[in-house]
N, C-alpha and C. Protein backbone atom coordinates (compact mmCIF):
# COMPACT_ATOMS: atom_id res chain seq x y z
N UNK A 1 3.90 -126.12 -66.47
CA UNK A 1 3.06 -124.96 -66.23
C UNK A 1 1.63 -125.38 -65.90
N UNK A 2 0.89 -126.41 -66.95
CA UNK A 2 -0.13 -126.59 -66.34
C UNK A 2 -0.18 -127.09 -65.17
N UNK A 3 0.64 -128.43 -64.52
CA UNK A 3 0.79 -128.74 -63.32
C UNK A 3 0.39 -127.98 -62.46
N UNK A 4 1.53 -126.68 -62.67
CA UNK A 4 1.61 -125.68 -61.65
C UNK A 4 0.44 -124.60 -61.38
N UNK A 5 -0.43 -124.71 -62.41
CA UNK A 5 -1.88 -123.95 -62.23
C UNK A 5 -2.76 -125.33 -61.35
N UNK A 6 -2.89 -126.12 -61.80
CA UNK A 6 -3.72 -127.21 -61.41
C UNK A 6 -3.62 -127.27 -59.63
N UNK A 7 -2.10 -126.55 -59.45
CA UNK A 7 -1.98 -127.36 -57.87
C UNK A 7 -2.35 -125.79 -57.54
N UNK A 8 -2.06 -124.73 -57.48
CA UNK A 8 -2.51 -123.44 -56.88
C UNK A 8 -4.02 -123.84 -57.04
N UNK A 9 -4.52 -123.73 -58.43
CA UNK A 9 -6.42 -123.83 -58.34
C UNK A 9 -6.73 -124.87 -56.84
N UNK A 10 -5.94 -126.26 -56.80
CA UNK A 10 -6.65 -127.13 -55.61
C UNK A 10 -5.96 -126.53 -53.87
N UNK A 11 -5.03 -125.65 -54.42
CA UNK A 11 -4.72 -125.04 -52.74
C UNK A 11 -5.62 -123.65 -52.67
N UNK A 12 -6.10 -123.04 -53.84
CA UNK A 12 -7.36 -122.21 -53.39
C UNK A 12 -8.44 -122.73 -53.12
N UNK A 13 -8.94 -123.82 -53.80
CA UNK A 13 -10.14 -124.36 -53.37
C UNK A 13 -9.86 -124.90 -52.14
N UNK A 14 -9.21 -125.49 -51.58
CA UNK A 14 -8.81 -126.11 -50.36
C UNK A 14 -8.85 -124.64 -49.35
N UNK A 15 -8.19 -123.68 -49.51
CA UNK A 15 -8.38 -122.39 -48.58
C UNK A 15 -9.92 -122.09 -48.73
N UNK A 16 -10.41 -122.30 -49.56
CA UNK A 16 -12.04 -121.56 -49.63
C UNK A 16 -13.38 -122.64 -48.86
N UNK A 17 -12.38 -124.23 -49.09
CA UNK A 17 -13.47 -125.03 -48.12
C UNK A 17 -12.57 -125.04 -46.71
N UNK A 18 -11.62 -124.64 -45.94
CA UNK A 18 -11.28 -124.98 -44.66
C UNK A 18 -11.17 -123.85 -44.19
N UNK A 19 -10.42 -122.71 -44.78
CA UNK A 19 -10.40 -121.13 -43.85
C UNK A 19 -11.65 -120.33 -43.84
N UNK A 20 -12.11 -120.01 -43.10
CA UNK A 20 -13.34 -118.74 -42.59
C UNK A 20 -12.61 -117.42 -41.99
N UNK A 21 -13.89 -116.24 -42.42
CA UNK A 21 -13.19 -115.19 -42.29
C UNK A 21 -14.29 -115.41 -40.37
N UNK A 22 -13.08 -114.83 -39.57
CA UNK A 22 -13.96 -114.66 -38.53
C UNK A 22 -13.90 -112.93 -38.42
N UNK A 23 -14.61 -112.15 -37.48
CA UNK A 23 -14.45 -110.60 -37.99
C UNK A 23 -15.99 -109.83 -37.23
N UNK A 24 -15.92 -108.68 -36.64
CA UNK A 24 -16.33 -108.09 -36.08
C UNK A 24 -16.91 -106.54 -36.05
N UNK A 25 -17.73 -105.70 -35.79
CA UNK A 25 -18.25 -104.87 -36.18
C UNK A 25 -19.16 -104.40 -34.90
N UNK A 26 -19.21 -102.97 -35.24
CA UNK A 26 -20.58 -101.93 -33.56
C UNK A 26 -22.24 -102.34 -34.73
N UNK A 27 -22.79 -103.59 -33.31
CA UNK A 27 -23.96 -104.54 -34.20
C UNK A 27 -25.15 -102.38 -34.18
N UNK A 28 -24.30 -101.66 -33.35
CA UNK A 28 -25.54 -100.58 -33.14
C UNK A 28 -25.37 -99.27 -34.45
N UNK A 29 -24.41 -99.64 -35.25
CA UNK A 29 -24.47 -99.00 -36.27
C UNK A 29 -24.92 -99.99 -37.28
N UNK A 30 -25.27 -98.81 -38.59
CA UNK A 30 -25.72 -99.49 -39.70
C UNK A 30 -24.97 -99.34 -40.90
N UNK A 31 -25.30 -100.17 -42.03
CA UNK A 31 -24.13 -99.97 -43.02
C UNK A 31 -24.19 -98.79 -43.61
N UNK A 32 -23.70 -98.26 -44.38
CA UNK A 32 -22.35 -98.52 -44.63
C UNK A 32 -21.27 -98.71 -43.08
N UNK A 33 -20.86 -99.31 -42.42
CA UNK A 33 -19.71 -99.29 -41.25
C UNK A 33 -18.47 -100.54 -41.33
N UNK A 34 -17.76 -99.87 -40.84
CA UNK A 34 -16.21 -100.46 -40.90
C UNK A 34 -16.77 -101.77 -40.04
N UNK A 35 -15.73 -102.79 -41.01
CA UNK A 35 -16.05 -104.89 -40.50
C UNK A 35 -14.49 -104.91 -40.59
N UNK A 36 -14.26 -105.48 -39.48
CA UNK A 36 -12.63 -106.04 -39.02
C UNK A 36 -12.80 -107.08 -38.71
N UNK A 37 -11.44 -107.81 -39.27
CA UNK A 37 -11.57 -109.35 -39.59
C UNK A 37 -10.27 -109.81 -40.00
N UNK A 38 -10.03 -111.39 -39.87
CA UNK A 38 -9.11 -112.11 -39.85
C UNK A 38 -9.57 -113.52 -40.75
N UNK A 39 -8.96 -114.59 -39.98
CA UNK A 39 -9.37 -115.56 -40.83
C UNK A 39 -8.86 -116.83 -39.57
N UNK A 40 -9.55 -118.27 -39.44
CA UNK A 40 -9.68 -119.26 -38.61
C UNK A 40 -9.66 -120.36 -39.95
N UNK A 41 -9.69 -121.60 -38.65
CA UNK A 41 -10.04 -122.89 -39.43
C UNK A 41 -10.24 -124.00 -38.33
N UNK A 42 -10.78 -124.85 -38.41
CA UNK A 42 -11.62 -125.95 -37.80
C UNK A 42 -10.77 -127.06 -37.79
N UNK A 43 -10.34 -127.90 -36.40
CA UNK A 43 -9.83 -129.20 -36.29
C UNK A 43 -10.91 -130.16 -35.78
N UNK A 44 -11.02 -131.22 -36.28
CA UNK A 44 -12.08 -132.00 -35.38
C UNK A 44 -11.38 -133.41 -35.10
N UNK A 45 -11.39 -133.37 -33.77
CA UNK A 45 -10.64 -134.17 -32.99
C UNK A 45 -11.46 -135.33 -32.23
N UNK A 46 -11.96 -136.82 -31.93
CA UNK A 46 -12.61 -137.52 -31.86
C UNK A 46 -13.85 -137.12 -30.79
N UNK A 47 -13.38 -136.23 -29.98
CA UNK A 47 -14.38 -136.06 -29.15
C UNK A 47 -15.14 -134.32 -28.96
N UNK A 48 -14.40 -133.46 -30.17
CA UNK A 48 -14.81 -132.12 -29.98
C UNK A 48 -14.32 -131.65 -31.48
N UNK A 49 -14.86 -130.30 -31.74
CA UNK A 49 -14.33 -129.55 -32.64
C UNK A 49 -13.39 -128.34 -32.46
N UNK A 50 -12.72 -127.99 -32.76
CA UNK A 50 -11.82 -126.73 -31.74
C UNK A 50 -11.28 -125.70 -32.81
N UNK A 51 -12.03 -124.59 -32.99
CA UNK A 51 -11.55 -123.39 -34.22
C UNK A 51 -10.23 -122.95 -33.50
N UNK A 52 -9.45 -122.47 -34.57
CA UNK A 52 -7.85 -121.89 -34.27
C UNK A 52 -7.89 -121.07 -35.05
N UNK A 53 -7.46 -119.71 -34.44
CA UNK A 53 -7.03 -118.66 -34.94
C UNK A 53 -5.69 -118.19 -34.70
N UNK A 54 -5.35 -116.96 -34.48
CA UNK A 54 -4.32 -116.16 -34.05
C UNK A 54 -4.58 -115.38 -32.74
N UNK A 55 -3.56 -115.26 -32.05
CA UNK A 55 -3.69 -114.87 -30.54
C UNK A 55 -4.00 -113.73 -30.90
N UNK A 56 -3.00 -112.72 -31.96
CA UNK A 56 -3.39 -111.42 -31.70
C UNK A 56 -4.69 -110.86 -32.63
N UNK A 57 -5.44 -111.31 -33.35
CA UNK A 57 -6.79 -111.60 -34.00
C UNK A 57 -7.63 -111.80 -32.47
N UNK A 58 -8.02 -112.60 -31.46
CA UNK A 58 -8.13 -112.89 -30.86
C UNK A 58 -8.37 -111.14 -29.60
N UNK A 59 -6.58 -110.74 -29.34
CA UNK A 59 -6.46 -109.31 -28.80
C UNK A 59 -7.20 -108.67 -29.48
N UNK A 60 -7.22 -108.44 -30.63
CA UNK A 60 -7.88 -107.20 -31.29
C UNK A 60 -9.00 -107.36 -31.49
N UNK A 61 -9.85 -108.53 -31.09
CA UNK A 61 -11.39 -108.51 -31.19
C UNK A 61 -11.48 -107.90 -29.36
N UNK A 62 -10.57 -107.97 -28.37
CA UNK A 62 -11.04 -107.91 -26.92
C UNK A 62 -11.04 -106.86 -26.46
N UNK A 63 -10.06 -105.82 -27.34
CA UNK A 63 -9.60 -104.77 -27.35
C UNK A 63 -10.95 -103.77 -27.88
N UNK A 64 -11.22 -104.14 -29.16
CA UNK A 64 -12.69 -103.54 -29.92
C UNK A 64 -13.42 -103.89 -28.57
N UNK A 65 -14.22 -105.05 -28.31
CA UNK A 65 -15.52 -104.82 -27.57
C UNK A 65 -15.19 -104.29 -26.34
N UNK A 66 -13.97 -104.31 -25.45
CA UNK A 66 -13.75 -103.84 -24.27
C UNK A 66 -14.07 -101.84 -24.10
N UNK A 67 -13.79 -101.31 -25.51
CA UNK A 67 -13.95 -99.87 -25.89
C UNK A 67 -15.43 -99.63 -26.43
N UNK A 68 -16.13 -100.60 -27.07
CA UNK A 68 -17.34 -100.82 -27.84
C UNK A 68 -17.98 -101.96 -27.13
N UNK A 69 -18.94 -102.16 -26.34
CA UNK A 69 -19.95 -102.87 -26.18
C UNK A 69 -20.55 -103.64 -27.05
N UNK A 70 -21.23 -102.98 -27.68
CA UNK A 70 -21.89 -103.25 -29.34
C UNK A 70 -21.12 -103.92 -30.22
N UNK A 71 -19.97 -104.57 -29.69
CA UNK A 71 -19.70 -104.98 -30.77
C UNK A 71 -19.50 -106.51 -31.03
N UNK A 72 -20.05 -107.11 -32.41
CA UNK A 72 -20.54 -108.19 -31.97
C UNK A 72 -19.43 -108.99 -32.94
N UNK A 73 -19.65 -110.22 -33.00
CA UNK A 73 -18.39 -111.55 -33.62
C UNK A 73 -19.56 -112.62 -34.76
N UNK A 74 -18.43 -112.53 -35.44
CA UNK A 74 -19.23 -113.40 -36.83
C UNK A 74 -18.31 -114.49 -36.87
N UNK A 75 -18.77 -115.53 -37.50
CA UNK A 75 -17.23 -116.72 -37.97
C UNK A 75 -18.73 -116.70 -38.95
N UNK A 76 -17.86 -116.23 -40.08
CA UNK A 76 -18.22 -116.40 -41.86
C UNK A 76 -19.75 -115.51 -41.55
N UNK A 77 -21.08 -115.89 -41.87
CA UNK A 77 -21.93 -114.96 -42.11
C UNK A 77 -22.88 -115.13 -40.31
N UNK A 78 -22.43 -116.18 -39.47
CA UNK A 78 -23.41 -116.49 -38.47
C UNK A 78 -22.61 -116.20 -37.37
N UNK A 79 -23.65 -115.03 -35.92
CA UNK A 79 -23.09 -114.59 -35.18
C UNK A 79 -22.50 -115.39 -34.14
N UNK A 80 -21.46 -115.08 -33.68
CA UNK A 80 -20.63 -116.14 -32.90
C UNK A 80 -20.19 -115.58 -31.06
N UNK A 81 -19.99 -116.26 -30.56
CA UNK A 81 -19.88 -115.47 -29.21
C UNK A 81 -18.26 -116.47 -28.57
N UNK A 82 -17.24 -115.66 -29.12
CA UNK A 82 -16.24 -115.60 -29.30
C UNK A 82 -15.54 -115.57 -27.82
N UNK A 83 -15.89 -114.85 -27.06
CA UNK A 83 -15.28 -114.92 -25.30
C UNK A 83 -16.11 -115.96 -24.93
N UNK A 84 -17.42 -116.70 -25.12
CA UNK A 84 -17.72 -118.19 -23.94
C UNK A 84 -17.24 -118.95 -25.25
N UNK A 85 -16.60 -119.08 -26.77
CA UNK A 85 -15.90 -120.10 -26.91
C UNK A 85 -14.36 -120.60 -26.66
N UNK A 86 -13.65 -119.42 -25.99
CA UNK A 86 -12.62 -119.28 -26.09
C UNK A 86 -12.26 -120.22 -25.23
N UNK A 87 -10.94 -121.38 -25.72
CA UNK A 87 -10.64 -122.39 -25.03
C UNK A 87 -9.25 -121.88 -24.15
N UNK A 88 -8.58 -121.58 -25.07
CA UNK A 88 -6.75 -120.86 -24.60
C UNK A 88 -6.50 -120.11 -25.46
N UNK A 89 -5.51 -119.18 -25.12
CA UNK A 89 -4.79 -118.10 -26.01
C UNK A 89 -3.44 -118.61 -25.61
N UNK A 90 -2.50 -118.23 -26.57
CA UNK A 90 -1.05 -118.32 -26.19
C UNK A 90 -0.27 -117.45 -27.02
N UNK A 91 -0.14 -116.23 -26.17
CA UNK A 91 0.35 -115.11 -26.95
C UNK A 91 1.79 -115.33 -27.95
N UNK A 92 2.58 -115.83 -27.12
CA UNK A 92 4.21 -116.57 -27.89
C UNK A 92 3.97 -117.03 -29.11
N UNK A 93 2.88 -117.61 -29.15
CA UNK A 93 2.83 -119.23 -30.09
C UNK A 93 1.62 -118.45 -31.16
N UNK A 94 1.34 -117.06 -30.43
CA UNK A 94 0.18 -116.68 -31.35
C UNK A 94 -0.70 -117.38 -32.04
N UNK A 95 -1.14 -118.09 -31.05
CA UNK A 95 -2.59 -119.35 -31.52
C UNK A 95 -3.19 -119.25 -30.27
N UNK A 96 -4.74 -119.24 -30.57
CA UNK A 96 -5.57 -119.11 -30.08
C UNK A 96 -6.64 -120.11 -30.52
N UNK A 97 -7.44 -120.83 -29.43
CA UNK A 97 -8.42 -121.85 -29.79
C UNK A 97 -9.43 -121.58 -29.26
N UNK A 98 -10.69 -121.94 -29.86
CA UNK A 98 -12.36 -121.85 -29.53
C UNK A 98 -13.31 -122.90 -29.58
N UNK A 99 -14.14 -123.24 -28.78
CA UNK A 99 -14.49 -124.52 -29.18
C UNK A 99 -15.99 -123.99 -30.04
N UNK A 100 -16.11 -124.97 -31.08
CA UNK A 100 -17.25 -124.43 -32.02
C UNK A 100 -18.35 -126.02 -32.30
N UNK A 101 -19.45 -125.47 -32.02
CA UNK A 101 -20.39 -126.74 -32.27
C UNK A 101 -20.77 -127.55 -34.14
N UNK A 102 -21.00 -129.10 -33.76
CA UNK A 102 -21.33 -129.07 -35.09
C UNK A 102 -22.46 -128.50 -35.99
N UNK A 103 -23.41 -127.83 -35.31
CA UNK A 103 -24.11 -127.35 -35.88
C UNK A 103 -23.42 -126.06 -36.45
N UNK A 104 -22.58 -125.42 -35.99
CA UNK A 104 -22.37 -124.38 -36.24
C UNK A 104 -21.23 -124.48 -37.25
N UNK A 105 -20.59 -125.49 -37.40
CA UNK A 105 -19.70 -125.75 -38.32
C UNK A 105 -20.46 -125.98 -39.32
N UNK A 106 -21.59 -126.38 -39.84
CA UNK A 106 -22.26 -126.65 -40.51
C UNK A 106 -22.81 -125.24 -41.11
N UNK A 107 -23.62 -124.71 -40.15
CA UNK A 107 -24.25 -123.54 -40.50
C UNK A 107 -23.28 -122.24 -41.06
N UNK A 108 -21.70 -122.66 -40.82
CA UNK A 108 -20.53 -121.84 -41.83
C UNK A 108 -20.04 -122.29 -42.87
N UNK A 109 -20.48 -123.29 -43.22
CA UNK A 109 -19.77 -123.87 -44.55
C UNK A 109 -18.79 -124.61 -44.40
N UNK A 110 -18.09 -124.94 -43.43
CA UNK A 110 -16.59 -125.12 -43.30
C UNK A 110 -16.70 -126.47 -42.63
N UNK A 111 -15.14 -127.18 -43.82
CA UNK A 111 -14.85 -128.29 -43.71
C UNK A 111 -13.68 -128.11 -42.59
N UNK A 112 -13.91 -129.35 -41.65
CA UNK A 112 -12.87 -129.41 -40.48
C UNK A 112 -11.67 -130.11 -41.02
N UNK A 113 -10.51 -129.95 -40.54
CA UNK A 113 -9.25 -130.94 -40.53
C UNK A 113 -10.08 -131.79 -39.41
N UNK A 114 -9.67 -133.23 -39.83
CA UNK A 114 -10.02 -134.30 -39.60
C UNK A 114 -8.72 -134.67 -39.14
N UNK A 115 -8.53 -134.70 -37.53
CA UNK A 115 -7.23 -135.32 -37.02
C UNK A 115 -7.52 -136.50 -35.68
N UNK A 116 -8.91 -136.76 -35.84
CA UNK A 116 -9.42 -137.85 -35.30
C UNK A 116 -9.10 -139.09 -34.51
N UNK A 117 -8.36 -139.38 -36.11
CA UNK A 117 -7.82 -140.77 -35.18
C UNK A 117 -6.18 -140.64 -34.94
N UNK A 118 -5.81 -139.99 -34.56
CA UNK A 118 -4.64 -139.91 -33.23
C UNK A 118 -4.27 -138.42 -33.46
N UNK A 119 -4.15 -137.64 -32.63
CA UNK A 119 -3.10 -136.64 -32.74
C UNK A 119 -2.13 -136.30 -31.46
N UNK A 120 -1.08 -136.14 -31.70
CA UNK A 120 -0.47 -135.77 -33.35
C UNK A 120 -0.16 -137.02 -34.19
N UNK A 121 -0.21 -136.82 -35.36
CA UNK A 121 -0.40 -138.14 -36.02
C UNK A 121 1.61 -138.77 -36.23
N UNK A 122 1.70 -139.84 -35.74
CA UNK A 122 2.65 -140.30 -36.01
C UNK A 122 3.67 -140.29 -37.25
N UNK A 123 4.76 -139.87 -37.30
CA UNK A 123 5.85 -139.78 -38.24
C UNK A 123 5.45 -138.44 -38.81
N UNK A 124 4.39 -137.81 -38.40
CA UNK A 124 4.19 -136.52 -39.56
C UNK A 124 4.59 -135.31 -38.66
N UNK A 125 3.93 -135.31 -37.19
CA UNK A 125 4.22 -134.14 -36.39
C UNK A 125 5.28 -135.01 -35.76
N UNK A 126 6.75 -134.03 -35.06
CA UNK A 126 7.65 -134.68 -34.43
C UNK A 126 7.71 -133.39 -33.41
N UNK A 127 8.67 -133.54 -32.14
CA UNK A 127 8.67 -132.64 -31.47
C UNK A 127 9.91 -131.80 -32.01
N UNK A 128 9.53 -130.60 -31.31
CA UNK A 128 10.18 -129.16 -32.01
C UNK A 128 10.37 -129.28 -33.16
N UNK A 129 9.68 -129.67 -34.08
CA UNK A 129 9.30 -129.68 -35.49
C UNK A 129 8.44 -128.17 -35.90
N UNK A 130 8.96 -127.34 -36.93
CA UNK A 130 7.94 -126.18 -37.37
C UNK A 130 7.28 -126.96 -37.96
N UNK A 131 6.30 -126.07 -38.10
CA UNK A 131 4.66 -126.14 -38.74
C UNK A 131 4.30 -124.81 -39.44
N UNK A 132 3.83 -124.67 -40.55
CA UNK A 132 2.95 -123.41 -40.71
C UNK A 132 1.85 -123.34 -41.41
N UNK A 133 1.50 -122.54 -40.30
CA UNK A 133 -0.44 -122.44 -40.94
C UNK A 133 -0.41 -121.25 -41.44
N UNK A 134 -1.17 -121.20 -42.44
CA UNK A 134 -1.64 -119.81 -43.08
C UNK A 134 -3.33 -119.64 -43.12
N UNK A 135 -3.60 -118.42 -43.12
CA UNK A 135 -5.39 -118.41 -43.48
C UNK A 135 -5.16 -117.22 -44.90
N UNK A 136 -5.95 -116.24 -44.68
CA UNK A 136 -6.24 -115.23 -45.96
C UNK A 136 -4.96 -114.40 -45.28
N UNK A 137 -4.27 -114.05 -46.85
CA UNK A 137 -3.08 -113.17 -46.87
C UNK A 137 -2.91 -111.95 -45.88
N UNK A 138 -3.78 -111.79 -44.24
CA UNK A 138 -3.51 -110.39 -44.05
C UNK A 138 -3.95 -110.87 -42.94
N UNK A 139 -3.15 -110.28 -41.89
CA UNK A 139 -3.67 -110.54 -40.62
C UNK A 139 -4.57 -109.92 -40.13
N UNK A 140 -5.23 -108.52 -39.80
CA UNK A 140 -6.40 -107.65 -39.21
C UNK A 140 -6.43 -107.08 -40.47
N UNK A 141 -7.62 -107.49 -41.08
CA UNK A 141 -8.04 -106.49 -42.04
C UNK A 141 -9.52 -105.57 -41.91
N UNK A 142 -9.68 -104.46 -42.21
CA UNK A 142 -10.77 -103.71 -42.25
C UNK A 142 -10.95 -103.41 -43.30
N UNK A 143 -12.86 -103.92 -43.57
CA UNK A 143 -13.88 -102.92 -44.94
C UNK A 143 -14.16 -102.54 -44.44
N UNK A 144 -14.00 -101.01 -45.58
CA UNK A 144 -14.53 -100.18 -45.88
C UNK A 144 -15.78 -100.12 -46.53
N UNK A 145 -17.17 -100.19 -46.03
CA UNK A 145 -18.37 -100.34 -46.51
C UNK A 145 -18.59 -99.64 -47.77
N UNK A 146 -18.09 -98.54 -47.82
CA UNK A 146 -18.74 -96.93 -48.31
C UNK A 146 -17.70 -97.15 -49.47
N UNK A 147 -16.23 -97.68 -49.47
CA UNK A 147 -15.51 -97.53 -50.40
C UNK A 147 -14.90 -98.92 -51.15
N UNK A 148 -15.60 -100.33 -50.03
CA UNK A 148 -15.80 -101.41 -51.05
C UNK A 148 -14.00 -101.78 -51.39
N UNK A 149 -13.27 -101.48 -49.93
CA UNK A 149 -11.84 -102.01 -49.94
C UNK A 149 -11.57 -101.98 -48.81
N UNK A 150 -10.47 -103.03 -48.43
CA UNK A 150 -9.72 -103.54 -48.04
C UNK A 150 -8.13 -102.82 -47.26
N UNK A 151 -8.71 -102.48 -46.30
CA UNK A 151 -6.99 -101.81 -45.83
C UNK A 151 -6.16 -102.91 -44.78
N UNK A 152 -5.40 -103.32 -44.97
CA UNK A 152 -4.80 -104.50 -44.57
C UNK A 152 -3.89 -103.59 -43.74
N UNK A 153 -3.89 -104.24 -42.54
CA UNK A 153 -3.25 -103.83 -41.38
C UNK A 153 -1.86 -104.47 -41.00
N UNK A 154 -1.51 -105.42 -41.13
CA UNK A 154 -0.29 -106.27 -41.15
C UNK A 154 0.50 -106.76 -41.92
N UNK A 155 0.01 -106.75 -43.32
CA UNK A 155 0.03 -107.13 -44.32
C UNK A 155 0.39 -108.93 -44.17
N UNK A 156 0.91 -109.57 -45.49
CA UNK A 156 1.09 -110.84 -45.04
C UNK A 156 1.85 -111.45 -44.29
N UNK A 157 1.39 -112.56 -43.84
CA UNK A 157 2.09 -113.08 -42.53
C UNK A 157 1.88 -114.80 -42.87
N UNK A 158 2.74 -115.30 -42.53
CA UNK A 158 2.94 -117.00 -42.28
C UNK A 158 2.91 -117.47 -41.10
N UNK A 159 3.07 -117.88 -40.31
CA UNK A 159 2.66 -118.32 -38.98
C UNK A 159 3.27 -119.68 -38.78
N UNK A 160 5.12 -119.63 -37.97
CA UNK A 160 5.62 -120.50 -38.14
C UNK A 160 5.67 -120.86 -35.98
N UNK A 161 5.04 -121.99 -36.32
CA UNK A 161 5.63 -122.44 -34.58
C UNK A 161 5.87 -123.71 -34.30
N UNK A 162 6.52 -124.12 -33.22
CA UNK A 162 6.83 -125.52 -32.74
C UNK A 162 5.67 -126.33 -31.61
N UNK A 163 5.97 -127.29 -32.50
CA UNK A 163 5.01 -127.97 -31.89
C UNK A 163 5.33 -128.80 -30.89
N UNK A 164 4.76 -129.28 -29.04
CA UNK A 164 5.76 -130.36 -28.77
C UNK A 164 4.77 -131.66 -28.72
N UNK A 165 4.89 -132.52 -28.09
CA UNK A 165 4.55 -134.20 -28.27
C UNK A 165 3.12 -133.75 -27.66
N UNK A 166 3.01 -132.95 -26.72
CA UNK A 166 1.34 -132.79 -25.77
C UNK A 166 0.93 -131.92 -26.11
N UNK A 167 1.05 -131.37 -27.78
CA UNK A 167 0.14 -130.70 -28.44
C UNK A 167 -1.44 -130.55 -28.46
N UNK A 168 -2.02 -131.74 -27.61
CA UNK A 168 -3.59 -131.85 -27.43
C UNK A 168 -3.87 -130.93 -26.21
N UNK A 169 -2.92 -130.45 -25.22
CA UNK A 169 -3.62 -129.56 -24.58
C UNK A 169 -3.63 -128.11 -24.97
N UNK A 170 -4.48 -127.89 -25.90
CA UNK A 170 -4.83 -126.72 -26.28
C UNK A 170 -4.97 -125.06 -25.39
């Protein structure tokens, strides 16, 4: 039992230093107003950094500003400009990548996966091998300013896909 607390406590702390909420809002209203949001995480690869999200996280931020102008993109508390980082989307594979600076990785708190020196790393990724990434338990979620909760739109989700050998072209 204790084991089994010890390893959840280091896979929350591990979610709280690598996942960021990324998430969006009309910058022309004021609070109390509805913040929609998801959740990302950071690879840093020898020559760039590259945030990954979800494709349809991704739709539903393009969808908001395409109806709303005003509406602007956060990754964690610092504003982000989410369409000139956008590297690829891949709706199937529902992953989506952004390229994010080190300053700005910095200025979010967030520790990168470190896959540096080779990816995919030998004997660990194989082809058509699943993988699954998870971020925070809910795929599109919206606060409620005024009522200080959480209405989860998808509820939870795992995020299982195949990977093949030329996984670096993002």
């Amino acid at each position: 039992m204790e084991d089994a607390n010890a390893f959840r406590q280091e896979i929350a702390a591990a979610g709280l230093r690598y996942a960021r909420p990324i998430c969006w809002h009309d910058n022309n209203q004021t609070f109390p107003k509805e913040i929609v949001g998801a959740s990302c995480f950071v690879l840093r690869f020898a020559d760039r950094l590259v945030g990954v999200t979800a494709a349809h996280v991704v739709r539903e931020f393009q969808i908001a500003k395409a109806t709303t102008p005003s509406i602007v993109c956060q990754l964690h508390l610092m504003p982000f400009d989410l369409e000139a980082g956008l590297i690829n989307i891949n709706d199937s594979l529902d992953v989506a990548t952004f390229a994010i600076s080190e300053r700005q990785l910095k200025t979010t708190l967030t520790d990168a996966f470190d896959v540096s020196s080779r990816w995919p790393p030998d004997g660990v990724v194989t082809r058509d091998a699943s993988i699954q990434l998870i971020g925070y338990p809910e795929n599109i979620r919206v606060i409620d300013s005024v009522e200080r909760l959480a209405v989860f739109m998808h509820g939870v989700r795992l995020t299982s896909l195949k990977i093949s050998t030329n996984a670096r072209s993002f």
